[in-house]
C-alpha atoms as a PDB file:
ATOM      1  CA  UNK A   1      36.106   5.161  75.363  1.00  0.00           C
ATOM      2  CA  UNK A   2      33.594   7.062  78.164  1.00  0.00           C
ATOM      3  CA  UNK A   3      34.868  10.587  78.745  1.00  0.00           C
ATOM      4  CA  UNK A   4      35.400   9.961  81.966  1.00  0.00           C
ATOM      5  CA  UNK A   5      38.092   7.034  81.528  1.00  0.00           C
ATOM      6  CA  UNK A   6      39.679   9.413  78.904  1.00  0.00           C
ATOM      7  CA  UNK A   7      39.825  12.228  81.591  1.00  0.00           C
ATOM      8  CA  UNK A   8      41.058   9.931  84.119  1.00  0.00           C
ATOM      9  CA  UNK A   9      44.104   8.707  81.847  1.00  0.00           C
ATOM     10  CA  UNK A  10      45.388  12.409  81.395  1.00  0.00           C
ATOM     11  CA  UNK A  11      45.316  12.749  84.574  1.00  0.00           C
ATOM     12  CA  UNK A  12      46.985  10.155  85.509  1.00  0.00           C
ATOM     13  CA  UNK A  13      49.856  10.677  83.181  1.00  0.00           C
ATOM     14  CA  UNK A  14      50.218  14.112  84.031  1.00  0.00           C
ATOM     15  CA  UNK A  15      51.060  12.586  87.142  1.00  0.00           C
ATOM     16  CA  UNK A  16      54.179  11.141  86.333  1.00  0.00           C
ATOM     17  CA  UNK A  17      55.854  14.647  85.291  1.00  0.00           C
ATOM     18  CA  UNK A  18      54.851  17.774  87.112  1.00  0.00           C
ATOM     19  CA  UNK A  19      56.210  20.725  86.084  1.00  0.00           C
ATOM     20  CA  UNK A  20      58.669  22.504  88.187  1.00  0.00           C
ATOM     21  CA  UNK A  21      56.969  25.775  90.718  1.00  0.00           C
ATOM     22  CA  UNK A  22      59.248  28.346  89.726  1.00  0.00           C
ATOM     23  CA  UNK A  23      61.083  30.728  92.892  1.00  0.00           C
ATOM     24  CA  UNK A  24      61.287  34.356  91.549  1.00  0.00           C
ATOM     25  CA  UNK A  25      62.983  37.071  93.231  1.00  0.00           C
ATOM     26  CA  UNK A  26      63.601  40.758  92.134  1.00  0.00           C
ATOM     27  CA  UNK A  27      66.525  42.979  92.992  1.00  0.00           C
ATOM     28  CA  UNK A  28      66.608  46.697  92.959  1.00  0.00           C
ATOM     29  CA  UNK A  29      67.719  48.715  89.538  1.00  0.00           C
ATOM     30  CA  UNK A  30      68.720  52.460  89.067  1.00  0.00           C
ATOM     31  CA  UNK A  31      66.539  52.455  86.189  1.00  0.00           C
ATOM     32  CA  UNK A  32      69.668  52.085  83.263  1.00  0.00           C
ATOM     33  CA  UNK A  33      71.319  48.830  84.205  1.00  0.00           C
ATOM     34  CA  UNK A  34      71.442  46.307  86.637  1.00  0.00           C
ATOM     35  CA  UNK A  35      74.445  44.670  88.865  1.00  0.00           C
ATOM     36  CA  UNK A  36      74.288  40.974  88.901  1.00  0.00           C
ATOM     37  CA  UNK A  37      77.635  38.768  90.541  1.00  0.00           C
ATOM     38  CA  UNK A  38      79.999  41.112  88.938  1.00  0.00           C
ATOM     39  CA  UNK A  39      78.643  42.169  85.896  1.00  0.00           C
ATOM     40  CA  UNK A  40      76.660  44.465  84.276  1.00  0.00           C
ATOM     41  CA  UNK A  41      73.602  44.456  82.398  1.00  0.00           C
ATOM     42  CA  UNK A  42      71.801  46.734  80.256  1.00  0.00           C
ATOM     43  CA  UNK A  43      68.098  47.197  79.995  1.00  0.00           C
ATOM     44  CA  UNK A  44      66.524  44.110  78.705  1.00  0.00           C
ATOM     45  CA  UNK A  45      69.802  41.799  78.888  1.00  0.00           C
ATOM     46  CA  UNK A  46      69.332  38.259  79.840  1.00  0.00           C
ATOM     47  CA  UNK A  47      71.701  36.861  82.538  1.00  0.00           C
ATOM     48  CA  UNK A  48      71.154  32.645  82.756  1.00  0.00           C
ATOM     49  CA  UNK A  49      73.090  30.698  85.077  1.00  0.00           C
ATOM     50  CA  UNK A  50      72.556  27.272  83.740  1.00  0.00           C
ATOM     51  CA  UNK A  51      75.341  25.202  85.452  1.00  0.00           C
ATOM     52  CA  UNK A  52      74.419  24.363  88.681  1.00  0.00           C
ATOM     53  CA  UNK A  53      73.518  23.686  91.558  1.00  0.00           C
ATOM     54  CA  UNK A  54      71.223  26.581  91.235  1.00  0.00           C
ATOM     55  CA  UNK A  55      69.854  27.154  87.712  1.00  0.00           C
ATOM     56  CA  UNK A  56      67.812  30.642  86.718  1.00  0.00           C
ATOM     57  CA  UNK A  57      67.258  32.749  84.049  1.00  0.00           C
ATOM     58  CA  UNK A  58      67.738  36.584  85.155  1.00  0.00           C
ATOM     59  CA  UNK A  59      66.377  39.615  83.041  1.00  0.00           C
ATOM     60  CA  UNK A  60      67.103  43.764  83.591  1.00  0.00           C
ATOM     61  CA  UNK A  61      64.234  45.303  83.857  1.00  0.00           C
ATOM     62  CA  UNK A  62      63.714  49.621  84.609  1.00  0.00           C
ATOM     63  CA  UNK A  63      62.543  48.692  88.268  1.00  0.00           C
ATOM     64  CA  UNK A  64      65.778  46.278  88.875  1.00  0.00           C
ATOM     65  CA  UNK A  65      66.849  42.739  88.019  1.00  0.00           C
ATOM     66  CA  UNK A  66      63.961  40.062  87.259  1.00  0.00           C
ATOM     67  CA  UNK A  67      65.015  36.405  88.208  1.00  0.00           C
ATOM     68  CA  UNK A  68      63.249  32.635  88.544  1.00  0.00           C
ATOM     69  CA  UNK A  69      64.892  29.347  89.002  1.00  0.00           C
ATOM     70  CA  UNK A  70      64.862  27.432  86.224  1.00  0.00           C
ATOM     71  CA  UNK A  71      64.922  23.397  86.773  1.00  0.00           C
ATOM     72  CA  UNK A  72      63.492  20.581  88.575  1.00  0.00           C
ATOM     73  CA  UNK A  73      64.295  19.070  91.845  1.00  0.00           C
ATOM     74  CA  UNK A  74      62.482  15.359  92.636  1.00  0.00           C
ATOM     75  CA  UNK A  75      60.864  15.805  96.102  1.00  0.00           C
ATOM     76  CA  UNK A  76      58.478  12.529  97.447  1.00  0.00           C
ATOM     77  CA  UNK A  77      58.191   9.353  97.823  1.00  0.00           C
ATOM     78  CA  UNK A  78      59.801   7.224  94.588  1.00  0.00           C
ATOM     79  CA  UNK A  79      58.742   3.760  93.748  1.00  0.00           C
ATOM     80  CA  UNK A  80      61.021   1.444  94.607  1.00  0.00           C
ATOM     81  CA  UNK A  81      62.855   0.396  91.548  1.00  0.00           C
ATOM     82  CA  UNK A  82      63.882   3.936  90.282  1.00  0.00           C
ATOM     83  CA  UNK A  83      66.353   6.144  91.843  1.00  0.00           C
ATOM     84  CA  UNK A  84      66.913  10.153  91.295  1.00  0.00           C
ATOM     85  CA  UNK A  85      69.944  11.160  88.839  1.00  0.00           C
ATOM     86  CA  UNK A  86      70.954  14.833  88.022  1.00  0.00           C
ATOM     87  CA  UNK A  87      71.308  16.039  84.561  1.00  0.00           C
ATOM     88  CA  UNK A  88      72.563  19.359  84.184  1.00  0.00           C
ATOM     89  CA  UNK A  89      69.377  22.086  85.891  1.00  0.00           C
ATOM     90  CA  UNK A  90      67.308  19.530  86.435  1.00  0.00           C
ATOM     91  CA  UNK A  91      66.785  15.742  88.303  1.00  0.00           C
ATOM     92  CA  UNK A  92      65.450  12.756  86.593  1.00  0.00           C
ATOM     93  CA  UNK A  93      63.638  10.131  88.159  1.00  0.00           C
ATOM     94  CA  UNK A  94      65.261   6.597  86.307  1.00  0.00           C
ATOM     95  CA  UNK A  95      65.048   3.223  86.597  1.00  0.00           C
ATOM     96  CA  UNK A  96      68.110   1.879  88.773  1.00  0.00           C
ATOM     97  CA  UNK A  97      68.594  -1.580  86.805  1.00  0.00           C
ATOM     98  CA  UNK A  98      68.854   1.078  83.432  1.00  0.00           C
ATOM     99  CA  UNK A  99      69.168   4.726  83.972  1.00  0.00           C
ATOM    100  CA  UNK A 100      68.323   5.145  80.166  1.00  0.00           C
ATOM    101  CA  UNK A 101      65.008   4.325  80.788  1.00  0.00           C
ATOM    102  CA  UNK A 102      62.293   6.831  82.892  1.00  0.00           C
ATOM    103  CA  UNK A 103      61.379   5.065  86.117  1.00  0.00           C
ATOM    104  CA  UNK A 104      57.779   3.619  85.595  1.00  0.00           C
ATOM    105  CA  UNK A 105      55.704   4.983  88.185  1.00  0.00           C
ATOM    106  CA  UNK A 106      53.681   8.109  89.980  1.00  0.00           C
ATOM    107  CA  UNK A 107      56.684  10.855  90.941  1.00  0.00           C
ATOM    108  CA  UNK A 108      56.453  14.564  91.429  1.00  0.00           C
ATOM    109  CA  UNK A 109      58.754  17.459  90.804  1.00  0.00           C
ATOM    110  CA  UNK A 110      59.242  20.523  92.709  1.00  0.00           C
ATOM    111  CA  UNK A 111      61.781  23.193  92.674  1.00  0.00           C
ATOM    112  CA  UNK A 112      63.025  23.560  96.076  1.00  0.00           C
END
């Protein structure tokens, strides 16, 4: 197979699952611990909310609290024979006659 028809299939199959753009955001420390929704972390503790609707992944760091979203959100145009379903941090683009199965097509995936 020519390199270029090789190059061109990656491609295009990278196209059907793009990897969510993360949103950071950093909030000020005193150095020892950080204050996060009530509680308390020490220097290097991990803080993950992973239920929903808003997933991330928070980390104490000496200059404050260091946090990205974790998950995907399906934003564009979907073929139409799959539909978008949400399964715990992230959405799924399915088929909508069998939501076992992916939905067979281009779709992209941004964290909004």
């Amino acid at each position: 197979m020519p390199i270029n028809k090789v190059c061109l299939f990656f491609f295009l199959s990278f196209m059907l699952v793009v990897p969510a753009e993360m949103a950071c955001w950093v909030d000020s420390g005193n150095g020892k611990n950080c204050q996060h929704e009530g509680h308390t972390l020490a220097l290097n503790e991990v803080y993950e909310n992973s239920w929903g609707p808003r997933c991330y992944k928070c980390t104490c760091r000496t200059f404050g609290l260091s946090c990205c979203d974790t998950g995907s959100i399906i934003r564009g145009d979907l073929p139409s024979n799959c539909k978008v379903i949400k399964i715990g941090c992230n959405e799924e683009a399915v088929s909508k006659t069998d939501e076992s199965k992916p939905c067979d097509g281009p779709v992209s995936a941004v964290l909004g």
